[in-house]
Protein backbone atom coordinates (compact mmCIF):
# COMPACT_ATOMS: atom_id res chain seq x y z
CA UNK A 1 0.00 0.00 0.00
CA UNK A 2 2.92 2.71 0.76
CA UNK A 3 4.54 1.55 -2.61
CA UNK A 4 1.48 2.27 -4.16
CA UNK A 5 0.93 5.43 -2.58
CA UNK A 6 4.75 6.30 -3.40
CA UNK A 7 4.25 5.53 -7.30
CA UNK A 8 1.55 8.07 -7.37
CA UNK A 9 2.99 10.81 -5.46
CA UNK A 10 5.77 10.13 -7.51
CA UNK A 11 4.38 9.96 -11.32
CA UNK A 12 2.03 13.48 -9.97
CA UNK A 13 5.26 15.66 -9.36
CA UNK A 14 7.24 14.18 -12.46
CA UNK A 15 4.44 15.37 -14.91
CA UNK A 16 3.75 18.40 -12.98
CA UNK A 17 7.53 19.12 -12.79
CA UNK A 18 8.17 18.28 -16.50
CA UNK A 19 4.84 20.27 -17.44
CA UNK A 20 6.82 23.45 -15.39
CA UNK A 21 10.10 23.38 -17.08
CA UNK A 22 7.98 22.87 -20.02
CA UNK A 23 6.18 25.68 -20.29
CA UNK A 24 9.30 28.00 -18.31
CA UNK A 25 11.60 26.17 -20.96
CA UNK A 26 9.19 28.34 -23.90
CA UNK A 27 8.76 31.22 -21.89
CA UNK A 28 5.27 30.78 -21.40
CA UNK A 29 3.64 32.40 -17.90
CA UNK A 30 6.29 34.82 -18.14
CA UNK A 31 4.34 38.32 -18.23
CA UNK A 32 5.79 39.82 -15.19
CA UNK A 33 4.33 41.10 -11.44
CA UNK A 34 0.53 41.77 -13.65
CA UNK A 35 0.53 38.23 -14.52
CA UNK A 36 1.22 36.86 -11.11
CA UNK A 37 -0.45 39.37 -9.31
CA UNK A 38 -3.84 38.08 -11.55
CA UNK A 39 -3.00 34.22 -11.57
CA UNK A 40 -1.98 34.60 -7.57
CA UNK A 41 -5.73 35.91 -7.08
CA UNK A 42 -7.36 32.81 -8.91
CA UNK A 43 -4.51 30.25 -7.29
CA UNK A 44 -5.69 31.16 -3.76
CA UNK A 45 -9.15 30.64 -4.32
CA UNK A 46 -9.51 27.36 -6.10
CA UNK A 47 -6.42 26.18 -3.91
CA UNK A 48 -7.86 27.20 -0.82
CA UNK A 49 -10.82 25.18 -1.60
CA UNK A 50 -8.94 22.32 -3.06
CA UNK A 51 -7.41 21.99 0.44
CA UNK A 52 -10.61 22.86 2.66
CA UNK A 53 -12.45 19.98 0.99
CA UNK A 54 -9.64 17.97 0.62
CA UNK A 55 -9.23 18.15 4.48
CA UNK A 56 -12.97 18.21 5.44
CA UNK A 57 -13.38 14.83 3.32
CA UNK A 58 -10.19 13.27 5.36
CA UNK A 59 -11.91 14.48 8.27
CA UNK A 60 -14.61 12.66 7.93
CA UNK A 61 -13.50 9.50 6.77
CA UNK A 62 -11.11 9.34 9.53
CA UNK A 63 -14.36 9.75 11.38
CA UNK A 64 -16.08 7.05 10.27
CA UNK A 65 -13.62 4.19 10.13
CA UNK A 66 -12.75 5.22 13.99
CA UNK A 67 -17.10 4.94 14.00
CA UNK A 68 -16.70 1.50 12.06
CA UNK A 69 -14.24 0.15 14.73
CA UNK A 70 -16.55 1.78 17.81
CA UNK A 71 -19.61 0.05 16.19
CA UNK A 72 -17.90 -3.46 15.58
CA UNK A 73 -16.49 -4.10 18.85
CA UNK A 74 -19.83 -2.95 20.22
CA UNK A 75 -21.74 -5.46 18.70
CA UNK A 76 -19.29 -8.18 19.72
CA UNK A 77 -19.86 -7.06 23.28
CA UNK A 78 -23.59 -7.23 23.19
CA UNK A 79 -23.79 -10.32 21.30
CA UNK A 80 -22.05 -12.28 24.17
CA UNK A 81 -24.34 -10.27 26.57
CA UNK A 82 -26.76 -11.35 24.76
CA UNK A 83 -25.46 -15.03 24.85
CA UNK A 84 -25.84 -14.61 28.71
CA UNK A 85 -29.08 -13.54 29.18
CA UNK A 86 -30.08 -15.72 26.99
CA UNK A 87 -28.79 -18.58 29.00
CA UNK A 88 -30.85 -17.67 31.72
CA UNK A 89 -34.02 -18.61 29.60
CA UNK A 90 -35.91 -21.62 29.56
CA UNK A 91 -35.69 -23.95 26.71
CA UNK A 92 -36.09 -24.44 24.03
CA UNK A 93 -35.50 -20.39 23.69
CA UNK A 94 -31.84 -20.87 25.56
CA UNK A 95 -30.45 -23.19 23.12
CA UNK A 96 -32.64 -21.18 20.16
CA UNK A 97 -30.44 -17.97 21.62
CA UNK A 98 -27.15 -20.65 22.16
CA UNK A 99 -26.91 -21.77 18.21
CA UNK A 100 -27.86 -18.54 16.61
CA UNK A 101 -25.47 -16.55 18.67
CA UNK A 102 -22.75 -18.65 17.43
CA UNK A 103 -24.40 -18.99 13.74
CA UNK A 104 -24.60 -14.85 13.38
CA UNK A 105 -21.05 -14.45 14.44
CA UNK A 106 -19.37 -16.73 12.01
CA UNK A 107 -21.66 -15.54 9.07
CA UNK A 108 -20.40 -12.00 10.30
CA UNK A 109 -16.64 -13.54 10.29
CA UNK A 110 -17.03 -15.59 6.94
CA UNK A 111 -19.27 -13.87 5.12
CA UNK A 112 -20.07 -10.38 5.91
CA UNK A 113 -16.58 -9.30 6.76
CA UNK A 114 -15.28 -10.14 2.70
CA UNK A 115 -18.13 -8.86 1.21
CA UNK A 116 -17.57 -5.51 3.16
CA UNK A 117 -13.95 -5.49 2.77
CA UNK A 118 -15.05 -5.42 -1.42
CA UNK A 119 -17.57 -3.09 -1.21
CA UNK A 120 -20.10 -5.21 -1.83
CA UNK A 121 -23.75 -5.53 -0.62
CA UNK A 122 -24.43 -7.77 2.79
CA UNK A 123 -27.36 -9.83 2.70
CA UNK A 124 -29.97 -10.48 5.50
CA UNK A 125 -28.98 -14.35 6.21
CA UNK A 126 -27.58 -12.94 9.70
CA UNK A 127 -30.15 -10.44 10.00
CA UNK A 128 -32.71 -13.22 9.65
CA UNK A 129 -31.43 -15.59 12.62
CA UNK A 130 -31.43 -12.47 14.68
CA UNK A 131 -35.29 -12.34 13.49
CA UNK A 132 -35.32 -16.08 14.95
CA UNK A 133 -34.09 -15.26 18.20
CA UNK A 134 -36.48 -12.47 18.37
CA UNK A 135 -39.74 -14.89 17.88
CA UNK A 136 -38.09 -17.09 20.12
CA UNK A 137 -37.33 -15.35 23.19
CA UNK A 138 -40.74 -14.06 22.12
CA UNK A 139 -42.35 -17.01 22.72
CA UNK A 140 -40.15 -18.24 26.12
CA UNK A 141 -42.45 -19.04 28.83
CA UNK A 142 -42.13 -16.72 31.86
CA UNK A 143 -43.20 -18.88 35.07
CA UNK A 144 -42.62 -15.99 37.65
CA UNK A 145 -41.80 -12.32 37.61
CA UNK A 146 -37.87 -12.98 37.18
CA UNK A 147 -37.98 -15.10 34.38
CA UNK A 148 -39.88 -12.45 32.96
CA UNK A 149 -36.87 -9.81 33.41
CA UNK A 150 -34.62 -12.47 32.20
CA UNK A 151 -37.15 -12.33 29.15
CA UNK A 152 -37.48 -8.53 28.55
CA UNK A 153 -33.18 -8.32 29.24
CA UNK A 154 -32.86 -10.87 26.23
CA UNK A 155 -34.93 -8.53 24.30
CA UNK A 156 -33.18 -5.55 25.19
CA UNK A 157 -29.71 -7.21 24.66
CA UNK A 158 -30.68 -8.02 21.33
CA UNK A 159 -32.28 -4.79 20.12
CA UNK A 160 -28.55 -3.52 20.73
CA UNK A 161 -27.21 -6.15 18.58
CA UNK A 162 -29.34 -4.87 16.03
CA UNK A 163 -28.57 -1.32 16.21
CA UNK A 164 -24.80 -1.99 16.51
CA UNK A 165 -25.26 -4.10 13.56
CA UNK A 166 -27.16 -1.10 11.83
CA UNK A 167 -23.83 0.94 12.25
CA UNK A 168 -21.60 -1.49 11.61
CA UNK A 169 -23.81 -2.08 7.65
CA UNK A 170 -24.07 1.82 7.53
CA UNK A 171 -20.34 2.68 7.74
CA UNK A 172 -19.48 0.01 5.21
CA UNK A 173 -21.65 2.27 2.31
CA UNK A 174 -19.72 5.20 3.19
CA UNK A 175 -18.21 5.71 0.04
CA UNK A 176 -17.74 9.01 -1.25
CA UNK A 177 -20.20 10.03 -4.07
CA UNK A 178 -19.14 10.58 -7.55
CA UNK A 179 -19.90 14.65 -7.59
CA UNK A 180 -17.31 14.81 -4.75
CA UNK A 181 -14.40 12.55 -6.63
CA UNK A 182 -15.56 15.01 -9.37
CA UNK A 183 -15.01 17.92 -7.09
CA UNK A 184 -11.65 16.67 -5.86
CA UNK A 185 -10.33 16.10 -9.43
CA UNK A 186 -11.43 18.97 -11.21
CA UNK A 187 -9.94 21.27 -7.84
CA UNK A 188 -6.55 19.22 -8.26
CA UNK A 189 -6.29 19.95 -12.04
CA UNK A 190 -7.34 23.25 -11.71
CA UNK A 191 -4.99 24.43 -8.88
CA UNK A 192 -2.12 22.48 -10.34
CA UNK A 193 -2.80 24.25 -13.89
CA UNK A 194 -2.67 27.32 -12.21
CA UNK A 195 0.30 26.92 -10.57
CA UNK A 196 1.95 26.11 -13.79
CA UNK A 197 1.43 30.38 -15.14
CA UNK A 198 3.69 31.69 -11.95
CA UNK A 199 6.77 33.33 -13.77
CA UNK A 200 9.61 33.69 -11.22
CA UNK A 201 13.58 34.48 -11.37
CA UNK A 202 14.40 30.66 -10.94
CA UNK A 203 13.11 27.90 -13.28
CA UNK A 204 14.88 25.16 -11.04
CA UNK A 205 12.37 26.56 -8.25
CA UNK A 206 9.32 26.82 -10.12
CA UNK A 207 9.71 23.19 -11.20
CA UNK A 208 10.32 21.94 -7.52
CA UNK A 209 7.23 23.98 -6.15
CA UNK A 210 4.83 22.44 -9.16
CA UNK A 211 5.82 18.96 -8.36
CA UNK A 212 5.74 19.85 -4.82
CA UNK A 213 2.22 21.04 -4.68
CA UNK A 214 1.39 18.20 -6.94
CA UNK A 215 2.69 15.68 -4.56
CA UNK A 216 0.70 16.86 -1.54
CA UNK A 217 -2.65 17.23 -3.44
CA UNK A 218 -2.05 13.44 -5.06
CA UNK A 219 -1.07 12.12 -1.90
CA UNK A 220 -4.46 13.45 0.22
CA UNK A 221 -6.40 12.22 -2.44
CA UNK A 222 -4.77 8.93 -2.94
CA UNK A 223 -5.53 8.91 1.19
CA UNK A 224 -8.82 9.61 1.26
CA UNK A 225 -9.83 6.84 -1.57
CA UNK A 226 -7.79 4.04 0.39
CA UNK A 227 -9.68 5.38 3.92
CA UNK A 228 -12.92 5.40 2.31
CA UNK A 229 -14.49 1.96 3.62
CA UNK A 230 -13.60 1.33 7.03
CA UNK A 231 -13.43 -2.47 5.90
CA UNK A 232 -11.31 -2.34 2.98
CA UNK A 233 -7.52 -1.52 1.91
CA UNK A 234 -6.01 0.62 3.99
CA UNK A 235 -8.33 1.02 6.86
CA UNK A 236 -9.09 -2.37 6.99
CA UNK A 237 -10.79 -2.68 10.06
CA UNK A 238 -10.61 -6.70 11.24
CA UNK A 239 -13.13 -8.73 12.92
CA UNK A 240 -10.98 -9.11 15.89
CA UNK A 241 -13.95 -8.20 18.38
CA UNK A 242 -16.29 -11.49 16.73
CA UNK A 243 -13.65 -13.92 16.95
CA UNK A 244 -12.93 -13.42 20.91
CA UNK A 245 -17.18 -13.90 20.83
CA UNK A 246 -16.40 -17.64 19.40
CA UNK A 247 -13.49 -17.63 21.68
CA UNK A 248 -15.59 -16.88 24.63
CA UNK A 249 -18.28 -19.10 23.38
CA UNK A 250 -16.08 -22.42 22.95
């Protein structure tokens, strides 16, 4: 992943650079103090924007992978406290609560976890056995008043599963939308161009401030598209917190 971040930083400042001593190499850009005053008016703008969006975008995916993390771990948790009210049932709703507890975390592990990591859609095979243990604690008989609070604390232990899960499915469609990859790009060309018109005493330091500024804007938006699912490439958020559940379950 560095190396791949590396070759695009890289390739960015060699075209910008050679695009500089390009144009400095034809004297082109080179109308004086009018010419830079002008292009230095336009340059601040679109590159002050560049980097405000640039940076509120990082923000927020930084955001939401340390959300995706939060919101895994915190449905491990409650499926185990789930697992343990549940075992204070009577049966057949114990074991009901026993086998799908152990069912929804390895379809989580095995199946959910790859499909996130590709950006691809989860289905509702876990969601249904949650569904099951739902009718079925439904459906426990309560023989005095503290079965009965064993009863409503399954229920309650399992409506968090389901909002943690929520999260968890949420954060992994996080992706940016295409009008803001199309903002990015078009703010990246666009301040980059315009950096190209300064004229300046030194050609050697035009050329290393192109490929400078080319370098940074490449490399925060080369960051932001590996950051962008919590489940995937660089983020890569693992499902550490489900395997201690089977762990804690053996």
């Amino acid at each position: 992943m560095l190396w791949e971040a590396l070759l695009w930083v890289i390739v960015a400042a060699g075209l910008a650079g050679t695009a500089a001593f390009m144009l400095r190499r034809r004297d082109k850009g080179r109308d004086g103090e009018a010419t830079n005053e002008s292009v230095g008016q336009v340059f601040t703008l679109v590159g002050g924007l560049q980097v405000v969006l640039a940076s509120f975008l990082l923000i927020g995916v930084l955001d939401t992978n340390a959300g995706a993390a939060k919101a895994a771990s915190d449905e491990a948790d409650r499926l185990l406290a789930l697992q343990w009210a549940g075992d204070a049932l009577s049966e057949p709703a114990r074991s009901t609560v026993t086998r799908a507890v152990h069912a929804y975390t390895g379809q989580v592990i095995e199946v959910e976890w790859p499909a996130m990591s590709s950006g691809a859609s989860v289905d509702d095979r876990a969601w249904n056995q949650l569904a099951g243990v739902r009718t079925s604690i439904a459906a426990s008989p309560a023989a005095d008043e503290w079965q009965r609070s064993r009863q409503i604390a399954a229920a309650d232990r399992l409506w968090e599963v389901y909002e943690a899960r929520q999260a968890r499915i949420e954060a992994a469609g996080s992706a940016l939308s295409p009008m803001m990859w199309l903002a990015l790009a078009l703010g990246a060309i666009l301040s980059v161009g315009l950096s190209l018109l300064f004229s300046g005493t030194s050609a050697r330091i035009h050329v290393v401030v192109v490929a400078s500024f080319a370098a940074v804007v490449t490399f925060m938006i080369f960051t932001i598209f590996e950051l962008q699912n919590p489940y995937g490439r660089a983020a890569a958020v693992a499902p550490t917190a489900f395997d201690a559940v089977l762990v804690q379950l053996r």
